[in-house]
Protein backbone atom coordinates (compact mmCIF):
# COMPACT_ATOMS: atom_id res chain seq x y z
CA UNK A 1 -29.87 56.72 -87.98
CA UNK A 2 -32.61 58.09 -86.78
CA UNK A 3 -35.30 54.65 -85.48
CA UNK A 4 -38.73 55.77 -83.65
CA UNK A 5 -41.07 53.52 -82.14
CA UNK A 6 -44.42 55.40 -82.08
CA UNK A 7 -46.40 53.92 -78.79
CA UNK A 8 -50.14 54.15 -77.59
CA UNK A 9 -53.51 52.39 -77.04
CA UNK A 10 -55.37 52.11 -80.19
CA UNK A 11 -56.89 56.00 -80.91
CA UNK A 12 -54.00 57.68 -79.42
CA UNK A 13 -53.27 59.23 -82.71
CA UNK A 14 -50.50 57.55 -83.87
CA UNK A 15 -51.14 57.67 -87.06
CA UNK A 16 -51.74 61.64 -87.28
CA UNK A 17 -48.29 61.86 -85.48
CA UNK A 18 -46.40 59.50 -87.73
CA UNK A 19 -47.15 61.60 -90.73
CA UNK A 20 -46.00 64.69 -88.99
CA UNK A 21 -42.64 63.07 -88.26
CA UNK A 22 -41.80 60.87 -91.22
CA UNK A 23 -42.38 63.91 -93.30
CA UNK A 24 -39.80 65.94 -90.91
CA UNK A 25 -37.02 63.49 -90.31
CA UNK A 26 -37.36 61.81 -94.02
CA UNK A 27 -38.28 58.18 -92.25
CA UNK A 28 -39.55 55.32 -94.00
CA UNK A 29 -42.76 54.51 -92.29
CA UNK A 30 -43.93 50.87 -90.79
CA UNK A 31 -46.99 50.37 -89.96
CA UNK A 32 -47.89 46.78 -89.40
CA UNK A 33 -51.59 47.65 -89.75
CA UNK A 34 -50.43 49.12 -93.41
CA UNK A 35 -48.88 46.04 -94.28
CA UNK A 36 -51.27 43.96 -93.39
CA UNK A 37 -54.23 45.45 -95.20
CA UNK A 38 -52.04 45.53 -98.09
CA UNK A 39 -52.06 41.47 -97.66
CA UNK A 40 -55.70 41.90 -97.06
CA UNK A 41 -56.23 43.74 -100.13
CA UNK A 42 -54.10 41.43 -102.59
CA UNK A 43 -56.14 38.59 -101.39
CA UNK A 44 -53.08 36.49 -100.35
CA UNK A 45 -52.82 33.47 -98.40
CA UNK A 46 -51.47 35.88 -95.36
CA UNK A 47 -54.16 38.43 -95.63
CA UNK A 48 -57.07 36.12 -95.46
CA UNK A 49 -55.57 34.63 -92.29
CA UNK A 50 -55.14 38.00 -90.66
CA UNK A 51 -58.35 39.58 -91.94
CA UNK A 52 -60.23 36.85 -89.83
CA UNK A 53 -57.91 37.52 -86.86
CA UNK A 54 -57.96 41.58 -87.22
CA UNK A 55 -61.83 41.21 -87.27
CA UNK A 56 -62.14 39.24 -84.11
CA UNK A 57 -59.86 42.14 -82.72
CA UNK A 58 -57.02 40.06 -82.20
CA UNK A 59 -53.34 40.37 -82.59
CA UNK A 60 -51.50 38.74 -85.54
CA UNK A 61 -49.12 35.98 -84.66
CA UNK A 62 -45.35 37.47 -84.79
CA UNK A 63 -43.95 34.98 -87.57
CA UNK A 64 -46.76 36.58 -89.81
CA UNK A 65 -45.17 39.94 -88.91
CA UNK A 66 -41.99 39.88 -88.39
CA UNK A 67 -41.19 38.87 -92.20
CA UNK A 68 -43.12 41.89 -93.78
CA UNK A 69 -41.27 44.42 -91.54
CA UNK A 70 -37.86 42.38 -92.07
CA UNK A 71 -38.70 42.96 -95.71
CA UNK A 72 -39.42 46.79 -95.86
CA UNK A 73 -35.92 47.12 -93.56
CA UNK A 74 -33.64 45.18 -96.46
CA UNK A 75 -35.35 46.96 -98.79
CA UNK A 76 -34.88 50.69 -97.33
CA UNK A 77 -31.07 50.01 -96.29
CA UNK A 78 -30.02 53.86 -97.37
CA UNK A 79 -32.91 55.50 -95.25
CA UNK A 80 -32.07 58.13 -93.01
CA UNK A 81 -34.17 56.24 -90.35
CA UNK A 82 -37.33 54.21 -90.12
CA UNK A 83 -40.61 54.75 -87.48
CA UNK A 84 -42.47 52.13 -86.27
CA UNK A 85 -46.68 52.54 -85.66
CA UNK A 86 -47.80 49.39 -84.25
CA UNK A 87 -44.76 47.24 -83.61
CA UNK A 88 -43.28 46.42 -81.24
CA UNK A 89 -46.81 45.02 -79.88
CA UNK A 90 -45.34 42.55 -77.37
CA UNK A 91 -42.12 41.69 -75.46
CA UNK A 92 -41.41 39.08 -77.87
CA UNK A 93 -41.52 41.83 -81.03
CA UNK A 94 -39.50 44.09 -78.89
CA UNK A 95 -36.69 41.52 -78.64
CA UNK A 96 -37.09 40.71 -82.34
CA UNK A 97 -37.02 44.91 -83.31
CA UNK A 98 -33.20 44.32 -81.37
CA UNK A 99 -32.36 42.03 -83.50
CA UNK A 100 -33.83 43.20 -87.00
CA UNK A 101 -32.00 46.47 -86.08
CA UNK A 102 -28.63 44.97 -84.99
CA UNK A 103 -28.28 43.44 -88.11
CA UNK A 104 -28.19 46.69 -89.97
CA UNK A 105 -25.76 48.02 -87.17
CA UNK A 106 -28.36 50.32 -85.74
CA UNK A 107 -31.13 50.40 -82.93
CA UNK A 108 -33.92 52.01 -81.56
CA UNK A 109 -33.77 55.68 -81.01
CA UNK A 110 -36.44 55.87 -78.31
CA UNK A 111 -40.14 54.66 -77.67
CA UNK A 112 -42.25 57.74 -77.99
CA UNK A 113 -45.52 56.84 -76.08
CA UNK A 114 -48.94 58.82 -76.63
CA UNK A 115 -50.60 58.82 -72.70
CA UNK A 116 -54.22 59.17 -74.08
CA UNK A 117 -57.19 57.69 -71.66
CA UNK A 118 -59.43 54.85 -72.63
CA UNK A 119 -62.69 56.85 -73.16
CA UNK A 120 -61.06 59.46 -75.15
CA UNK A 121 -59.76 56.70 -77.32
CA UNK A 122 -62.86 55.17 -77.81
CA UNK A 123 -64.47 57.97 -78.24
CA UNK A 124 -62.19 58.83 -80.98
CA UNK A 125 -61.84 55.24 -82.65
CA UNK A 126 -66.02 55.23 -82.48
CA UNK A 127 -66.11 58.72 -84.24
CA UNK A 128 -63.29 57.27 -86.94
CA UNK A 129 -65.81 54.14 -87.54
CA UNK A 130 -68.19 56.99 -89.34
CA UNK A 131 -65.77 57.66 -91.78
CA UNK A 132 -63.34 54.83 -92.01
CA UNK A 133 -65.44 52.16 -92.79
CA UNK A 134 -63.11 50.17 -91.35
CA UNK A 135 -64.63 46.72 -90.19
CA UNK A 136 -62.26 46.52 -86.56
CA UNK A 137 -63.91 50.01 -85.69
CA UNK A 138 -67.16 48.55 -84.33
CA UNK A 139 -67.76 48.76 -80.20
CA UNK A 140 -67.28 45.52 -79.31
CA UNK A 141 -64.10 44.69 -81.31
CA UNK A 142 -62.52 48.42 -79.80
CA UNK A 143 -62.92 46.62 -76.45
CA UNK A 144 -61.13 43.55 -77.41
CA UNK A 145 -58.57 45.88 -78.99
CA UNK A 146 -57.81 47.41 -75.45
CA UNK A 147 -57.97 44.68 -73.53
CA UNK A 148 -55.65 43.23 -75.71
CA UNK A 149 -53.64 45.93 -75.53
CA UNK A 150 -53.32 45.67 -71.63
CA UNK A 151 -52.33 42.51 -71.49
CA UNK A 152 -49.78 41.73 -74.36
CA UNK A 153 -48.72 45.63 -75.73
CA UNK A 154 -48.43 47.39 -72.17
CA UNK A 155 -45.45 45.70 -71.07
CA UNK A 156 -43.63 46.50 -73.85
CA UNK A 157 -43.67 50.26 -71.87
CA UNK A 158 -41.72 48.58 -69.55
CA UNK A 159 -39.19 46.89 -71.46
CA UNK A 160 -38.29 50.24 -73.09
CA UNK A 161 -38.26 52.07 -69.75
CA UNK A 162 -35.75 49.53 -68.51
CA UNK A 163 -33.59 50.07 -71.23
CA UNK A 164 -33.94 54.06 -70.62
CA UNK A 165 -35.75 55.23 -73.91
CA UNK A 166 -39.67 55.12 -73.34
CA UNK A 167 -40.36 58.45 -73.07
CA UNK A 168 -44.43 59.32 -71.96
CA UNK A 169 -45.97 62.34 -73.85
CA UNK A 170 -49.50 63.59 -72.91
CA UNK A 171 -51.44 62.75 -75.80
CA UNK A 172 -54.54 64.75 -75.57
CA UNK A 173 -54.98 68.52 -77.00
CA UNK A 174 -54.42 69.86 -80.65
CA UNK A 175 -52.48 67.86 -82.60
CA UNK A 176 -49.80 70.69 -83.18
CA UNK A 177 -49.03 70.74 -79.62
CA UNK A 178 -48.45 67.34 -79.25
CA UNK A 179 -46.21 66.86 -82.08
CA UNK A 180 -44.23 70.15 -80.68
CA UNK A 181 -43.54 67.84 -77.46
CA UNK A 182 -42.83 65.12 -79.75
CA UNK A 183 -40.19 67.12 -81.56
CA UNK A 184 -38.60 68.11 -78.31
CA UNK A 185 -38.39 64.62 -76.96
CA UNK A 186 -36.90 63.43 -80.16
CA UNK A 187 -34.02 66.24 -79.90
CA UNK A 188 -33.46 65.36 -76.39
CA UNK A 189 -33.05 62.00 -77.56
CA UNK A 190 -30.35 62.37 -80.18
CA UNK A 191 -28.52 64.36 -78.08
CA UNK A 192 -27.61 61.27 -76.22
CA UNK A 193 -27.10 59.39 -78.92
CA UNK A 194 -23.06 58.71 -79.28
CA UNK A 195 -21.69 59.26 -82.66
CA UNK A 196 -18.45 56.45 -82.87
CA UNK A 197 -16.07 56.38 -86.07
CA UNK A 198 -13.59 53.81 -87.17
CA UNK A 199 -10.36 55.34 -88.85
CA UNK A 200 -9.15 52.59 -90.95
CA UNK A 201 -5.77 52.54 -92.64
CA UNK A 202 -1.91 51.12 -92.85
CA UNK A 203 0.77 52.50 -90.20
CA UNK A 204 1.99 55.77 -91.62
CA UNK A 205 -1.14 56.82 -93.72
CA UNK A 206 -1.55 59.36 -90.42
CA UNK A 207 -4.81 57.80 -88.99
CA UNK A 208 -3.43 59.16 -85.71
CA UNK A 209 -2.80 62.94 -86.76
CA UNK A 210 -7.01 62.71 -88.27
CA UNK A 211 -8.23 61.01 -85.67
CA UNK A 212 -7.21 63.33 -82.84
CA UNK A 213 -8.46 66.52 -85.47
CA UNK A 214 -12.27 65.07 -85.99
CA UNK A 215 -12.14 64.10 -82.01
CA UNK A 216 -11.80 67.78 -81.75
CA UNK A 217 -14.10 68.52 -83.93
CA UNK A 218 -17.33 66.80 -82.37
CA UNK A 219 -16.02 66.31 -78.94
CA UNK A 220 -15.29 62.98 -79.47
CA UNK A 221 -13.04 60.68 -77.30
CA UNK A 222 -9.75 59.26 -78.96
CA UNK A 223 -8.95 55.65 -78.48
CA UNK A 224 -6.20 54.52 -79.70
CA UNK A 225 -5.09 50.81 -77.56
CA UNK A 226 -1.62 51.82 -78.37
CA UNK A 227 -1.48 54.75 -76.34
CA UNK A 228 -3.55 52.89 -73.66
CA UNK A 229 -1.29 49.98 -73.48
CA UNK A 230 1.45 52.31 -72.99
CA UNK A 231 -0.09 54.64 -70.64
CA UNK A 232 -0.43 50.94 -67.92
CA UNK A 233 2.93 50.10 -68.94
CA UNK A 234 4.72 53.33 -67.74
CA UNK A 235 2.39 53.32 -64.56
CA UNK A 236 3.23 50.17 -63.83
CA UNK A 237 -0.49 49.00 -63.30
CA UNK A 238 -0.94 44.98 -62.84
CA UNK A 239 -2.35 45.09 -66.62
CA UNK A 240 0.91 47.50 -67.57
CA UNK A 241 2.63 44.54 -66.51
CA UNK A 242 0.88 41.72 -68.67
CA UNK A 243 1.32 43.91 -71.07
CA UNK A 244 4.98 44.17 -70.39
CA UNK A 245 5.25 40.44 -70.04
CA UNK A 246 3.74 40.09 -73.85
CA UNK A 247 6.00 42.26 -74.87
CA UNK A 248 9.06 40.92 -73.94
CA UNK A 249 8.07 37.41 -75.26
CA UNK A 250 7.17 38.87 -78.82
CA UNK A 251 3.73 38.54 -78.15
CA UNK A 252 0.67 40.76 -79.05
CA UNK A 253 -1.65 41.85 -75.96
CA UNK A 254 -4.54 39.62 -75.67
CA UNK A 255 -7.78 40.99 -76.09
CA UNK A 256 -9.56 40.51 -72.71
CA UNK A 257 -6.83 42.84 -71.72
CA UNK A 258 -7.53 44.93 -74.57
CA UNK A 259 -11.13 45.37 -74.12
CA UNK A 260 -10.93 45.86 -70.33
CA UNK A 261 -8.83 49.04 -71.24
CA UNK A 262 -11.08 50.13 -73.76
CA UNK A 263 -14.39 49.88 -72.03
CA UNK A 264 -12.72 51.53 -69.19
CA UNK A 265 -11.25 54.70 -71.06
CA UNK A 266 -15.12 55.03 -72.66
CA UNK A 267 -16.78 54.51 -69.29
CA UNK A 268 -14.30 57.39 -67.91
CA UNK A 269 -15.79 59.80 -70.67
CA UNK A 270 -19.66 59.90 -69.90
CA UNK A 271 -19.56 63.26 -71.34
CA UNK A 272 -18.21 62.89 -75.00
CA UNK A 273 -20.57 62.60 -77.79
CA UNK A 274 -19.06 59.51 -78.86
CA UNK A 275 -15.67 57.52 -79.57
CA UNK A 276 -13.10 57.56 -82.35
CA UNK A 277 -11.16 54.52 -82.94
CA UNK A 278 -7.16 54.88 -83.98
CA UNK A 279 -5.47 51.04 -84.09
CA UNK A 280 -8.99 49.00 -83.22
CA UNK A 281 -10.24 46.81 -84.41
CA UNK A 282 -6.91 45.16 -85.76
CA UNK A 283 -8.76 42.10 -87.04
CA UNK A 284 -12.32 40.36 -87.57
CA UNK A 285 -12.53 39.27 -84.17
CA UNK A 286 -12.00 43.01 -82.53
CA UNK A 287 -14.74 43.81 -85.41
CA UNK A 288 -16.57 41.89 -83.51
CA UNK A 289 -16.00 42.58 -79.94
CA UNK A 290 -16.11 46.71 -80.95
CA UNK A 291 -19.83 45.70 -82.35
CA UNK A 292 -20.40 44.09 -78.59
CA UNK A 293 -18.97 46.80 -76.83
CA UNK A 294 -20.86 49.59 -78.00
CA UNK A 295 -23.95 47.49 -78.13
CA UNK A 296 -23.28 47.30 -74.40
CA UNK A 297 -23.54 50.98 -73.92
CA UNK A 298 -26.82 51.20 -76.21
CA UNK A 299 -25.05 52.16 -79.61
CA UNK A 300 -23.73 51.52 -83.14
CA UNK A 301 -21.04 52.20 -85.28
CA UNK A 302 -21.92 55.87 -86.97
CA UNK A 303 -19.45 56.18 -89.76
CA UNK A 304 -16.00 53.94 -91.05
CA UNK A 305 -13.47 55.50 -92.92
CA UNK A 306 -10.29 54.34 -94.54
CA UNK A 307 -7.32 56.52 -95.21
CA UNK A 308 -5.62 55.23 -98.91
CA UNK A 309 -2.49 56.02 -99.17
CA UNK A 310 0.45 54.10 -102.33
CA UNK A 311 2.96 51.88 -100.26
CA UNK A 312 5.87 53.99 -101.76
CA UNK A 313 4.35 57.01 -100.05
CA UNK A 314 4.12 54.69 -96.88
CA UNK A 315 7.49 53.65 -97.14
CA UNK A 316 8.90 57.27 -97.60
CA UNK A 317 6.82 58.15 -94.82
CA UNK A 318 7.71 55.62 -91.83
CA UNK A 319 11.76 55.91 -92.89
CA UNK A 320 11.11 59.72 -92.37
CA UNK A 321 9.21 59.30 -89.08
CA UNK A 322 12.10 56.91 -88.18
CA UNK A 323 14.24 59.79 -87.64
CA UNK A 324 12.52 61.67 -85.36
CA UNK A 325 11.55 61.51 -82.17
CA UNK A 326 8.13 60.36 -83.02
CA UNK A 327 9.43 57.32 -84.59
CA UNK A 328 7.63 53.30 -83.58
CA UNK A 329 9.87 50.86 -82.76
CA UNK A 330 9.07 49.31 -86.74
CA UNK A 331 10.35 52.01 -88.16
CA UNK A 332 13.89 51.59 -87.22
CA UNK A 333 14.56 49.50 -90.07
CA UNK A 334 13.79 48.84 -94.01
CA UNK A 335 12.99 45.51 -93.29
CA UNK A 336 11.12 45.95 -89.85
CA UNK A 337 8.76 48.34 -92.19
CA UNK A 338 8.31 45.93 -94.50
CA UNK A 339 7.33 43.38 -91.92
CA UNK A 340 4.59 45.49 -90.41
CA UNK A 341 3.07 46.36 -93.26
CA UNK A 342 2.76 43.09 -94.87
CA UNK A 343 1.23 41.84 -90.80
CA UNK A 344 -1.42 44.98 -91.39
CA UNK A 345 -2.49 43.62 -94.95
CA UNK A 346 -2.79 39.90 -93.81
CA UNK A 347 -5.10 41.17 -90.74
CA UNK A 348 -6.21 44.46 -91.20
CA UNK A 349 -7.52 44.36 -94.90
CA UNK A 350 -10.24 41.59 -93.60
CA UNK A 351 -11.63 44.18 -91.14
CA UNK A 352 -12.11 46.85 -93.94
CA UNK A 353 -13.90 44.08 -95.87
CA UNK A 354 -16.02 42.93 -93.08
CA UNK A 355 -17.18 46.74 -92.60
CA UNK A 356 -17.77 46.83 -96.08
CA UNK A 357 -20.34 44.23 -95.74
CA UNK A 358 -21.79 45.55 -92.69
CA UNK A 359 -21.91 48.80 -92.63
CA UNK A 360 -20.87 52.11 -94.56
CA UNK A 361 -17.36 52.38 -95.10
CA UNK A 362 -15.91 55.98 -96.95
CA UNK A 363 -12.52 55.69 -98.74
CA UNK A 364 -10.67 58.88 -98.87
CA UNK A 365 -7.27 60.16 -100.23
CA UNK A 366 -4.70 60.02 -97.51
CA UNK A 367 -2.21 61.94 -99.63
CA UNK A 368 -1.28 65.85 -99.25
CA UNK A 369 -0.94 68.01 -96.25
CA UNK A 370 -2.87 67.32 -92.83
CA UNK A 371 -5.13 69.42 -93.48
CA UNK A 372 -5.72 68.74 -97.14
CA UNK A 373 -6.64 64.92 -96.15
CA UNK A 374 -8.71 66.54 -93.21
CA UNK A 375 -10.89 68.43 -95.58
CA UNK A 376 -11.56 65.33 -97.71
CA UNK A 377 -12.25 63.32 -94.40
CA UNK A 378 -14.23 65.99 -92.88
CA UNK A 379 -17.26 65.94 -95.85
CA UNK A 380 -18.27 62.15 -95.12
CA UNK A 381 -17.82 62.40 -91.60
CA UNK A 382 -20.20 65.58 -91.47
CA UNK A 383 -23.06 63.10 -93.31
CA UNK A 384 -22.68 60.59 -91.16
CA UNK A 385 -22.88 62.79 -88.18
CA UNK A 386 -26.09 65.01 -89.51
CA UNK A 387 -27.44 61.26 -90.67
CA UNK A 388 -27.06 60.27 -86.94
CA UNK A 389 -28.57 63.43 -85.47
């Protein structure tokens, strides 16, 4: 998902820009200026308290805001992305953008900020007043406006530079150059953004065989904790040996020992364009720590997809792979089959539901050859990737 924050002192052009890009990219567009003169207009309860404010040149109080913009988010949930004019204004709207986004598993792509002077912009918001009719267009009120602006707005800059997104484009010259540096920043942008899948499905339905094939694909690093765990186990690492030590008492691996292997084998791979998941999460709580995780490294969960496949077939296939030298230690017996796969539907089904809930999750056909159930995977994955670029 594509999320712009469109940045500058008032006259920058924001507005001129914003077109240009929501048309492009397909965003929904949120303007808190828009939705407030919309309250303004209807005559409600919140526009008459914000016309008075807007006239005086000051900023609306955030619990005024932040509702509206909430509103348009829940109510755009299948939008290829959304871009912001006029909000964040302050640090406290920045830290409340975080959250409004993290709740719909995404965040901000970058801060795009328009570096425009303040005469030019008052000569520009004085030459709008002509036409606009506007009533926060007048002289004195366009001072208020920038002062304003330096003292509450400005260090919003800042918080996005911290967080290594606020990127600074010269906004002064013809409006189809600046949107061509736009454009480029915006490409530069997604190309660091990580695209991360979850392959979701019981043991045997071959989430292993798909996962390494789309990792392939888009350059993607495979994690899979069961290959990890084993990797510190045969090299004898002091986590090998915890691991070991569960093992032998019929225990699972905790997760702090989990996640320290898995942060580690992502922060090894600066140079992949994102992580797919084989074997994690295993239950709501690694739902939960894979949401933290990749939060941590500035991202989201791209795309979740769950590999259906009968139990007969699953059966059929895990007494099979019991024969070779690929087989699991469940697949020795009948009964230790069994056993798994009844464990994966009391803890695994709850993490298919809790992505189902949260975010987009793709069901596919996990029956026919490799590369038949590849093909069928391959189509939603594709979406979500061009959605996320």
């Amino acid at each position: 998902m594509l999320n712009i924050a469109l940045f500058g002192v008032p006259g920058a052009g924001k507005g001129t820009q914003s077109k240009l890009l929501m048309e492009k990219h397909n965003l929904v567009y949120i303007a808190t200026g828009d939705i407030l003169r919309k309250e303004i207009a209807a005559g409600t309860e919140l526009g008459k308290e914000a016309a008075e404010i807007i006239n005086q040149g000051g900023l609306v109080p955030d619990e005024m805001v932040v509702q509206l913009i909430e509103n348009t988010l829940v109510e755009n949930l299948d939008a290829a992305g959304f871009l912001f004019d006029g909000f964040p204004r302050t640090v406290v709207q920045a830290y409340i953008l975080e959250g409004l986004l993290m709740k719909m598993h995404t965040r901000l792509t970058c801060l795009l900020s328009l570096e425009v002077p303040e005469d030019e912009a008052t000569r520009r918001l004085l030459e709008r007043a002509k036409t606009s009719g506007r009533a926060d267009d007048t002289e004195d009120v366009i001072k208020n406006r920038l002062r304003e602006y330096h003292e509450k707005t400005a260090p919003v800059a800042e918080f996005y530079r911290q967080k290594g997104i606020y990127v600074p484009i010269e906004g002064v010259g013809p409006v189809e150059e600046i949107y061509k540096k736009l454009e480029q920043a915006i490409a530069r942008e997604l190309r660091r953004t990580l695209f991360n899948v979850v392959l979701l499905g019981y043991p045997g339905a071959g989430c292993g065989t798909q996962a390494r094939r789309l990792a392939d694909k888009y350059n993607l690093l495979y994690v899979s904790t069961r290959e990890l765990i084993r990797k510190e186990v045969e090299a004898d690492t002091e986590l090998g040996k915890l691991c070991a030590r569960q093992f032998q008492q019929g225990a699972l691996v905790p997760d702090d020992i989990v996640i320290q292997l898995i942060e580690r084998h992502m922060c090894e791979h600066p140079d992949a364009n994102g992580f797919i998941f084989k074997g994690f999460p295993r239950n709501i709580v690694q739902a939960y720590i894979l949401d933290g995780l990749l939060l941590k490294m500035g991202s989201s969960l791209s795309s979740v997809i769950e590999l259906d496949v009968p139990m007969l077939e699953l059966l059929k296939r895990l007494d099979e792979r019991g024969k070779t030298d690929r087989r699991q230690v469940y697949d020795m017996e009948t009964a230790t089959i069994v056993k798994r796969l009844e464990e994966h539907e009391q803890k695994c089904l709850p993490v298919v539901e809790y992505y189902r809930k949260h975010a987009e999750v793709t069901t596919v056909d996990g029956r026919g050859s490799p590369d038949e159930v590849f093909a069928r995977i391959t189509a939603p994955v594709e979406r979500a990737w061009r959605k996320a670029r």
